[in-house]
N, C-alpha and C. Protein backbone atom coordinates (compact mmCIF):
# COMPACT_ATOMS: atom_id res chain seq x y z
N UNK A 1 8.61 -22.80 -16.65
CA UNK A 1 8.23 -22.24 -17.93
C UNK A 1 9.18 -21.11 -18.29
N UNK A 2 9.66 -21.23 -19.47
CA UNK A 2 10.55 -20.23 -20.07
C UNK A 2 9.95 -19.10 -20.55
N UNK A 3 10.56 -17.78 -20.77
CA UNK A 3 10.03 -16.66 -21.19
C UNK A 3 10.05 -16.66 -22.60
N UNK A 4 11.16 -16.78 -22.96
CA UNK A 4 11.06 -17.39 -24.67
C UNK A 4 11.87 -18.55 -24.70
N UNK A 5 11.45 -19.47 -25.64
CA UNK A 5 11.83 -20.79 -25.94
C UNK A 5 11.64 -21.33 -27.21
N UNK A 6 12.54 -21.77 -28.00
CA UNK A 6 12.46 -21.94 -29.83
C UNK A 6 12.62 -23.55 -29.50
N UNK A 7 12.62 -24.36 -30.51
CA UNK A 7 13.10 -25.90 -30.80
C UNK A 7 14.07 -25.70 -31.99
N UNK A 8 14.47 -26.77 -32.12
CA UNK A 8 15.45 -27.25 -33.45
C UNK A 8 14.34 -26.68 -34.75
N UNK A 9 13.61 -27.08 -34.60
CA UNK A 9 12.12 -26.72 -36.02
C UNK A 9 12.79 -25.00 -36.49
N UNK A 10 12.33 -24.40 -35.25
CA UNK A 10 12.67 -23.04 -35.80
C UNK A 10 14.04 -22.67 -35.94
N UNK A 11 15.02 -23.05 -35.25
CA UNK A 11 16.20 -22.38 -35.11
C UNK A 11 16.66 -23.16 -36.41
N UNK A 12 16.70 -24.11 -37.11
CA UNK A 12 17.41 -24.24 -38.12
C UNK A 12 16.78 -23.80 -39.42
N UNK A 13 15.25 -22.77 -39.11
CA UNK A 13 14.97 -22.66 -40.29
C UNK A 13 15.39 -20.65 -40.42
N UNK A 14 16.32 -20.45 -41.30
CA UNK A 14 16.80 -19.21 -41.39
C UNK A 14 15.66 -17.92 -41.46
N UNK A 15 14.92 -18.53 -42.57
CA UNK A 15 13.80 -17.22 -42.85
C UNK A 15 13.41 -16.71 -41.64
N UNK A 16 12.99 -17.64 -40.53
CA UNK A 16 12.18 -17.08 -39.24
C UNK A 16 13.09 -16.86 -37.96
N UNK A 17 14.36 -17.78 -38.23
CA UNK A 17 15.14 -17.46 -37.20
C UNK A 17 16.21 -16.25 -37.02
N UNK A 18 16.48 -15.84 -38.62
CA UNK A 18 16.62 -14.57 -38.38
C UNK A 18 16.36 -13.15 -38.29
N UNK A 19 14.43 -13.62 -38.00
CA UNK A 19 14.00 -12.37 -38.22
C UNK A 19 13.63 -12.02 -36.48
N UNK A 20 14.26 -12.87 -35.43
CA UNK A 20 13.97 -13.23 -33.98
C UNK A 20 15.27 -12.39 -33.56
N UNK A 21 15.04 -11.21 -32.79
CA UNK A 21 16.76 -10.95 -32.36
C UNK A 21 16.11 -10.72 -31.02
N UNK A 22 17.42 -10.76 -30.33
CA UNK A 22 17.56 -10.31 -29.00
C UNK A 22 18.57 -9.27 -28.63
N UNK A 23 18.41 -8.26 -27.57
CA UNK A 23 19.16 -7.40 -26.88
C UNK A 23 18.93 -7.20 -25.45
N UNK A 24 20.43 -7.02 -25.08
CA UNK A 24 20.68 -6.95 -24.19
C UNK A 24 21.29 -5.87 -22.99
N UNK A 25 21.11 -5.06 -22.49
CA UNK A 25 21.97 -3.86 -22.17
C UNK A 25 22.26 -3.78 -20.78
N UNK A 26 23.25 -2.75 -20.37
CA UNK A 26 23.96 -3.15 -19.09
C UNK A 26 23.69 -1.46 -18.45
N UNK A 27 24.04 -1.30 -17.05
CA UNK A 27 23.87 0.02 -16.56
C UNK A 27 25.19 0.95 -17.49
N UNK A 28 25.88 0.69 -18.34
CA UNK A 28 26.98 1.13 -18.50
C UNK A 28 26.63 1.77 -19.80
N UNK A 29 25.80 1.61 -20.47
CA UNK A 29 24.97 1.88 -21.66
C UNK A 29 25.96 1.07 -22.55
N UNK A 30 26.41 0.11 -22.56
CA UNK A 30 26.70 -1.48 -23.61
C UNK A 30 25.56 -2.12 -23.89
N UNK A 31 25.32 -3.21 -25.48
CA UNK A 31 24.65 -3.95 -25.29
C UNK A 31 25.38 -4.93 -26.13
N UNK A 32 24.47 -5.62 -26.20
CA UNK A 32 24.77 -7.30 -26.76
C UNK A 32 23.23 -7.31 -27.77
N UNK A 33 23.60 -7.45 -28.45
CA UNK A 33 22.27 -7.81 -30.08
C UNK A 33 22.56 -8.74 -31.15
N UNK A 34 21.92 -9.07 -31.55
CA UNK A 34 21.81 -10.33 -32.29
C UNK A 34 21.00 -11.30 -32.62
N UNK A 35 21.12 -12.07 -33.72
CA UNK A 35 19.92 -12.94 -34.21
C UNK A 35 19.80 -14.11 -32.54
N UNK A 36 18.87 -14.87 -32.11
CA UNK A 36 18.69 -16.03 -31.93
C UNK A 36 19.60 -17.17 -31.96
N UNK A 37 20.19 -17.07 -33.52
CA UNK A 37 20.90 -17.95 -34.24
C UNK A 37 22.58 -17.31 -33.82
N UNK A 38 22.67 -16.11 -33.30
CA UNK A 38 24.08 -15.74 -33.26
C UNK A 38 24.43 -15.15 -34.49
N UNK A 39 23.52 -15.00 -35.22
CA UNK A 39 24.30 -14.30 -37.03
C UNK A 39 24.02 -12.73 -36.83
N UNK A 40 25.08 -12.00 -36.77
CA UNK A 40 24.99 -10.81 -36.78
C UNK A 40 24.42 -10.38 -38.25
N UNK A 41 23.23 -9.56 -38.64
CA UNK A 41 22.87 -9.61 -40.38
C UNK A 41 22.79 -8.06 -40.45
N UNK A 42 22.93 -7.11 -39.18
CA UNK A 42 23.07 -5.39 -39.33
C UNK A 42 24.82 -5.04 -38.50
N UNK A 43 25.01 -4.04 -39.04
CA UNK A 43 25.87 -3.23 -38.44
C UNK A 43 25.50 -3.03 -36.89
N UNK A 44 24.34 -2.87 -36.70
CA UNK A 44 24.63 -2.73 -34.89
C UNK A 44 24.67 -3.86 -33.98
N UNK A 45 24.47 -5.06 -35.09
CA UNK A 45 24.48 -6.63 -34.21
C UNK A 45 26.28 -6.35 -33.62
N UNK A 46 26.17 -7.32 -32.58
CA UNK A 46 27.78 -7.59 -31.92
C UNK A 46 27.69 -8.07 -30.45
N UNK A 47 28.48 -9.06 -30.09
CA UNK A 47 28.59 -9.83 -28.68
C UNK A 47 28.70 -8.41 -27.66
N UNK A 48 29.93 -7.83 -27.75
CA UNK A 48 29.67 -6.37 -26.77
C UNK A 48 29.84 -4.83 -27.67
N UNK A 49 28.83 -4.23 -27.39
CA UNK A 49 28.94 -3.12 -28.06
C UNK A 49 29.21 -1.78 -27.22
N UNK A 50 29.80 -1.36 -26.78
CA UNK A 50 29.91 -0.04 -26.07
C UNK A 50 29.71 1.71 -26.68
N UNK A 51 29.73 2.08 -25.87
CA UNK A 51 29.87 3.56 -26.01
C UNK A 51 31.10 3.97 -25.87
N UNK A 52 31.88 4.88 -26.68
CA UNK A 52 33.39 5.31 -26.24
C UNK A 52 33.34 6.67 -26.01
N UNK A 53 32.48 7.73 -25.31
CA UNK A 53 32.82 9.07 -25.28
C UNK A 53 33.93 9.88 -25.40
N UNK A 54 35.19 9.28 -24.99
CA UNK A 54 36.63 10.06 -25.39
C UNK A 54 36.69 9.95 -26.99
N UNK A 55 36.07 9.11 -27.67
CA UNK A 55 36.22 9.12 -28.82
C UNK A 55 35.25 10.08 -29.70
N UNK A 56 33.45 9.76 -29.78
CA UNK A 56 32.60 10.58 -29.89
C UNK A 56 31.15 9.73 -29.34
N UNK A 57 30.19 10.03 -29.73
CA UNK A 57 28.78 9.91 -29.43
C UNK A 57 28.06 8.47 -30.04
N UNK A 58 29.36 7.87 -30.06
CA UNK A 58 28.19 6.56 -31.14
C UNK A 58 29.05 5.21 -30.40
N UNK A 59 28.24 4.26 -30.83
CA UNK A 59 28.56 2.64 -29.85
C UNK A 59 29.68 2.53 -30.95
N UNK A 60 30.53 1.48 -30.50
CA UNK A 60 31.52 0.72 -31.04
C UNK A 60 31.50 -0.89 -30.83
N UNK A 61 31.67 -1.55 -32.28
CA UNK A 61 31.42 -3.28 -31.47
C UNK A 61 32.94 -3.44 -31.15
N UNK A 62 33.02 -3.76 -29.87
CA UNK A 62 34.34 -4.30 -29.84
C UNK A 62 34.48 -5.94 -29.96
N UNK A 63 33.35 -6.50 -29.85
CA UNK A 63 33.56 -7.96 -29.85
C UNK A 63 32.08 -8.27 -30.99
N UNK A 64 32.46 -8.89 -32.07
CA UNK A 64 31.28 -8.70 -32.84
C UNK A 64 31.04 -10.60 -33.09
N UNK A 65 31.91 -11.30 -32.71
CA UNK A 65 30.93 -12.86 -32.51
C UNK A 65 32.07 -14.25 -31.82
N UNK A 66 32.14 -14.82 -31.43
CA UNK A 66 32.47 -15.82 -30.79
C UNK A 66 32.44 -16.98 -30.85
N UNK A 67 33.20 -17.73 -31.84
CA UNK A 67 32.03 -18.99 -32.40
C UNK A 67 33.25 -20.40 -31.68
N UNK A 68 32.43 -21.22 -31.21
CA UNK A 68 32.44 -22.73 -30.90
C UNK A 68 32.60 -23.68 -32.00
N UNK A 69 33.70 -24.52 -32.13
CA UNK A 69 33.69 -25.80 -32.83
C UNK A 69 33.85 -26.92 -31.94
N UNK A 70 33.18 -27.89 -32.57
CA UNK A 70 33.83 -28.96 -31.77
C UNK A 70 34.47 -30.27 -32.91
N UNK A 71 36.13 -30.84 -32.18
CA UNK A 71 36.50 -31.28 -32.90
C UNK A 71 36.22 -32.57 -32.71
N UNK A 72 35.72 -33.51 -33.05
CA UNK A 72 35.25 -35.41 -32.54
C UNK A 72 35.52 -36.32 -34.05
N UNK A 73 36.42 -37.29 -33.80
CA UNK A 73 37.08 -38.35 -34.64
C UNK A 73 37.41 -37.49 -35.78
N UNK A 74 38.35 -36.64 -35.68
CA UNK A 74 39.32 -36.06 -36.06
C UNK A 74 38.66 -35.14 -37.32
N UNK A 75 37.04 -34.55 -37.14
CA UNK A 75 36.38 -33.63 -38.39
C UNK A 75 36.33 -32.60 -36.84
N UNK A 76 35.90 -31.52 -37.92
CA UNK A 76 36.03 -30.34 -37.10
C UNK A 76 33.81 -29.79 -37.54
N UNK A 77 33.53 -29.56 -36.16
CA UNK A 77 32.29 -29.04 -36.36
C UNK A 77 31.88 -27.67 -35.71
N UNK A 78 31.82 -26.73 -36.98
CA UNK A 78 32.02 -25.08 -36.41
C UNK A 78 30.34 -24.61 -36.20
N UNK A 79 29.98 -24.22 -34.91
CA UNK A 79 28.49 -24.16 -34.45
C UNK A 79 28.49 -22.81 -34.60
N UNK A 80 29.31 -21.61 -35.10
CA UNK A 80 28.87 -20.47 -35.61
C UNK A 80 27.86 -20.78 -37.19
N UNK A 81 27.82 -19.01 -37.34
CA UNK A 81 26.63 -18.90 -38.36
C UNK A 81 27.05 -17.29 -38.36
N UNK A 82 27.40 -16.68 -39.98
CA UNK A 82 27.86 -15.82 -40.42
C UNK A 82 27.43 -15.44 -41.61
N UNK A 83 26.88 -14.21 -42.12
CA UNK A 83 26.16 -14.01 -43.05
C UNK A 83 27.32 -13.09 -43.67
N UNK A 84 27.30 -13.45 -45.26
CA UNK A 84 28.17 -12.48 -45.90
C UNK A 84 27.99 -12.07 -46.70
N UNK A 85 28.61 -11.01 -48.06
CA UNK A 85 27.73 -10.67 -49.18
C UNK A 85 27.50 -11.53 -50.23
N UNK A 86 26.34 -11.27 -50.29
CA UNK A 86 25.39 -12.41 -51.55
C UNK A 86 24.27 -12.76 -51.19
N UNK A 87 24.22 -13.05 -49.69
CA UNK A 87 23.67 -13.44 -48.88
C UNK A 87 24.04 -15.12 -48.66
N UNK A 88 25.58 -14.91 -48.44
CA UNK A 88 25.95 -16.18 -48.21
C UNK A 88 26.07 -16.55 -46.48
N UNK A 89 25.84 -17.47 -46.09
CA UNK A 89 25.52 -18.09 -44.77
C UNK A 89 26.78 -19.21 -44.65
N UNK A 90 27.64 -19.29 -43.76
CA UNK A 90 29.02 -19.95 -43.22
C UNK A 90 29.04 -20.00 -41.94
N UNK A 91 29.15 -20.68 -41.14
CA UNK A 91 29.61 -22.21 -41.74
C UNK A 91 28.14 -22.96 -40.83
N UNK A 92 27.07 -22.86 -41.29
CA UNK A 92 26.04 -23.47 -41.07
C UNK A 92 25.88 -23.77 -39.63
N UNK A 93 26.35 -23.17 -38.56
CA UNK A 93 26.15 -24.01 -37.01
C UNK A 93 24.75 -24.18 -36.58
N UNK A 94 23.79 -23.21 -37.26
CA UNK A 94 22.81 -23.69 -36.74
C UNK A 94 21.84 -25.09 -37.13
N UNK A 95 22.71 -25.49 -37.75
CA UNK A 95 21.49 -26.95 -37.93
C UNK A 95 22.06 -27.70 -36.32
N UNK A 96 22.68 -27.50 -35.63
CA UNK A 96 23.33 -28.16 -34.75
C UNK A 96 22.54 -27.70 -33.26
N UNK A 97 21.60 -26.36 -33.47
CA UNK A 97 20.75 -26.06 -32.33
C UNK A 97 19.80 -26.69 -31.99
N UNK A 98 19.64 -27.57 -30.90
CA UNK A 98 18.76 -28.43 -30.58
C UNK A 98 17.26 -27.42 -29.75
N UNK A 99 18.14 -26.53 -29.24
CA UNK A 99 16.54 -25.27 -28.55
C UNK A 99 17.62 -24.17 -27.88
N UNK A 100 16.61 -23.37 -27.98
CA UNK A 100 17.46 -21.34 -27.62
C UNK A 100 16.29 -21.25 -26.32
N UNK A 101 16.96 -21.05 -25.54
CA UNK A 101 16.01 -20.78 -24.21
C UNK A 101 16.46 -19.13 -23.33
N UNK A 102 15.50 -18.37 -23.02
CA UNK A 102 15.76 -16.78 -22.51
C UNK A 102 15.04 -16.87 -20.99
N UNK A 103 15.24 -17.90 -20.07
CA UNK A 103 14.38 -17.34 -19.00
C UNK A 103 15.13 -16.57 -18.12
N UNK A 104 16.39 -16.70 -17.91
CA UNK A 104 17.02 -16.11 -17.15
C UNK A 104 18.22 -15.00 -17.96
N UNK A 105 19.02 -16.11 -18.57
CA UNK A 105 20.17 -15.42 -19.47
C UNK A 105 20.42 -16.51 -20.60
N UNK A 106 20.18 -15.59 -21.78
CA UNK A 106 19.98 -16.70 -22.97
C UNK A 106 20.98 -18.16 -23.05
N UNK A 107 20.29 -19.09 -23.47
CA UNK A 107 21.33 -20.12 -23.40
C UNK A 107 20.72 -21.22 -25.09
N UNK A 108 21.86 -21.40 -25.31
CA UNK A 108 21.56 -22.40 -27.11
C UNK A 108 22.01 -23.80 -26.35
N UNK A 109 21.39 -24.83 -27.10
CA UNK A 109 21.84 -26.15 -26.64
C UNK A 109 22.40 -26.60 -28.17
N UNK A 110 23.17 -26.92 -27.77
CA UNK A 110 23.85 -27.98 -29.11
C UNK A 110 24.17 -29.08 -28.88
N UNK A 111 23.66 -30.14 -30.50
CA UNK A 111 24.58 -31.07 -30.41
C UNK A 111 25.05 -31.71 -31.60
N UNK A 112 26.38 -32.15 -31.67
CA UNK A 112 26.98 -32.99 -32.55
C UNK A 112 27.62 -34.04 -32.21
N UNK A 113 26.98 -34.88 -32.99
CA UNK A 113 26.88 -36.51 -32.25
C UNK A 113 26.46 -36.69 -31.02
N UNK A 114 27.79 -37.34 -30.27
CA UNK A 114 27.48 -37.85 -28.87
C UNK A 114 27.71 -36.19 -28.07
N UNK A 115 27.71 -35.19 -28.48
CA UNK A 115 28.32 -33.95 -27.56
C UNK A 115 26.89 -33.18 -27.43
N UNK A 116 26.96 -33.18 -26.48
CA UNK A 116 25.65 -31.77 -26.19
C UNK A 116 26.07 -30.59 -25.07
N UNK A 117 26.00 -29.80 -25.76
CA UNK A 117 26.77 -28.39 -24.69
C UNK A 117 26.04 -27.45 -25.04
N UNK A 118 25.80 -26.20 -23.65
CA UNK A 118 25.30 -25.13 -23.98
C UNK A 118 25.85 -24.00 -23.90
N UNK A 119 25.79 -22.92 -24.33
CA UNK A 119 26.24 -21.58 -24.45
C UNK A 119 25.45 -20.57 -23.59
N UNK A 120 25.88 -20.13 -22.85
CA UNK A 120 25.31 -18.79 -22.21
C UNK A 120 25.68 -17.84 -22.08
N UNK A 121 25.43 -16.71 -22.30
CA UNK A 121 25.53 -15.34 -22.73
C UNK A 121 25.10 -14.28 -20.93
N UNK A 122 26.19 -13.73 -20.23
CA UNK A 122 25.67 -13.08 -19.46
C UNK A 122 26.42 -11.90 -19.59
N UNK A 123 25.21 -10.73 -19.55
CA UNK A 123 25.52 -9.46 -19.37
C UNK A 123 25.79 -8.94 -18.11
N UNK A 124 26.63 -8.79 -17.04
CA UNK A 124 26.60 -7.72 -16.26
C UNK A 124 26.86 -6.51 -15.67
N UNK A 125 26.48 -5.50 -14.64
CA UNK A 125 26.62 -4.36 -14.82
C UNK A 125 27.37 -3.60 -15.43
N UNK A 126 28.87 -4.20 -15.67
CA UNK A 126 29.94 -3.34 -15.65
C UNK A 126 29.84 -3.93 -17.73
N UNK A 127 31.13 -3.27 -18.13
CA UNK A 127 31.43 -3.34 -19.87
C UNK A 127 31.72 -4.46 -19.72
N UNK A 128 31.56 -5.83 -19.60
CA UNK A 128 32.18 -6.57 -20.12
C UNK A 128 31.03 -7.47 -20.41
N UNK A 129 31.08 -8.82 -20.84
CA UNK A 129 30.45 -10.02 -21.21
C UNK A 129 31.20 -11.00 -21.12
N UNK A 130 30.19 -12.30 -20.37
CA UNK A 130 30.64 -13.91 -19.53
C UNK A 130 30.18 -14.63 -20.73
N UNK A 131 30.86 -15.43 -21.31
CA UNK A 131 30.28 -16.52 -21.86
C UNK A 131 30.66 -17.67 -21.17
N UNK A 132 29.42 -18.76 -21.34
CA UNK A 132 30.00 -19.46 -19.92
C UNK A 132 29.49 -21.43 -21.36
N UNK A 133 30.53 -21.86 -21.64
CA UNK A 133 30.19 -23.42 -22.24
C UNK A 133 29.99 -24.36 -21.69
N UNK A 134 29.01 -25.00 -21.37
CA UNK A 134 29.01 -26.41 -20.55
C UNK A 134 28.81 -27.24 -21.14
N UNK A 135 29.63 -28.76 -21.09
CA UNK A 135 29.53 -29.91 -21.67
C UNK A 135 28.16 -30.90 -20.69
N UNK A 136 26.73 -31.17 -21.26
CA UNK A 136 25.86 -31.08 -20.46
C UNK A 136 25.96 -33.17 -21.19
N UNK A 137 26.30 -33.61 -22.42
CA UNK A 137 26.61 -35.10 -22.53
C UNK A 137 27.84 -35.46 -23.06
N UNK A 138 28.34 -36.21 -22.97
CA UNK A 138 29.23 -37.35 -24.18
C UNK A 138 29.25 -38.31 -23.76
N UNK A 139 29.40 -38.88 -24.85
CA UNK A 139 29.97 -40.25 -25.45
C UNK A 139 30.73 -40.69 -25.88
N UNK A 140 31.39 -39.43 -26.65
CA UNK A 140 32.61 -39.75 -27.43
C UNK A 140 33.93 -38.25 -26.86
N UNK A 141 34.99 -38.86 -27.38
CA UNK A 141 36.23 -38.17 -27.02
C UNK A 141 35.82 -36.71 -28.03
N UNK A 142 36.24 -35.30 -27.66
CA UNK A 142 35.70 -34.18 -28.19
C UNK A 142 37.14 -33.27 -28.28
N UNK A 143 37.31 -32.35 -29.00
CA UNK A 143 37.88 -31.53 -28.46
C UNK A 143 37.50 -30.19 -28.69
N UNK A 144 36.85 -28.87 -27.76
CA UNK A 144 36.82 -27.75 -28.32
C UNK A 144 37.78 -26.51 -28.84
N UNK A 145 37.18 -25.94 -29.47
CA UNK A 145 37.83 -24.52 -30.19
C UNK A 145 37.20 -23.43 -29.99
N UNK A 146 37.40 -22.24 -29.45
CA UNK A 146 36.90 -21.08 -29.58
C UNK A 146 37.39 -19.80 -30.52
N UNK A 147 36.77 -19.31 -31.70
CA UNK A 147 37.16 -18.55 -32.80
C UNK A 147 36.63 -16.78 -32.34
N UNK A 148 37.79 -16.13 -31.92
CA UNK A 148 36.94 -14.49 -31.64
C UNK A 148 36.75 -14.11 -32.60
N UNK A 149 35.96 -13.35 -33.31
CA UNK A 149 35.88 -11.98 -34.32
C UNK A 149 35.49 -10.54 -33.81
């Protein structure tokens, strides 16, 4: 049994999935925050956020999102999700979340088409952050992309 656990139902529906965030923090006083969905929608959302004391008293995102495409019979399918002004939403990855699971260290399952892979997010002690992708089916020939921001 999982500690928290969503389905496709919720994660592709925006109103509720982005009102679900998670955080994360390390002995180093870093964290990791963010929607469920991966859509950063405040200023303090970001993959790693630190503290810089040589600089002054406030976090800094140094890594603010990380997004996955996958490329199969030559279309490109981008599994991020980015909110911008208007309240415009790009490039839709979450219809592609099959379930968001937190029992240990958050993990999203995706799939497009024959591809199903998951994402996991680990924080540990020190400043940094693991993202770890596993190809968990296929069927068909794939190729991935990873986009920093």
């Amino acid at each position: 049994m999982s500690y928290l656990k969503f389905d496709k139902s919720l994660m592709i529906n925006l109103e509720q999935s982005l009102m679900k965030e998670m955080l994360r923090t390390n002995q180093s006083g870093a964290y990791h925050c963010t929607s469920v969905v991966d859509c950063n929608t405040r200023k303090q959302h970001g993959l790693l956020v630190v503290p810089i004391p040589e600089m002054d008293n406030s976090w800094h995102v140094l890594l603010s999102s990380m997004d996955v495409s996958v490329i199969q019979h030559g279309a490109q399918f981008n599994l991020g999700l980015h909110r911008y002004q208007g309240g415009v939403y790009s490039p839709n990855g979450h219809k592609y979340i099959r379930e968001f699971d937190c029992e240990s260290v958050p993990r999203t399952t995706y799939r497009v088409g024959g591809v199903i892979l998951t994402k996991e997010k680990i924080f540990p002690h020190s400043t940094c952050l693991l993202m770890q992708i596993q190809l968990q089916h296929n069927i068909v020939l794939f190729y991935p992309q990873i986009h920093i921001y």
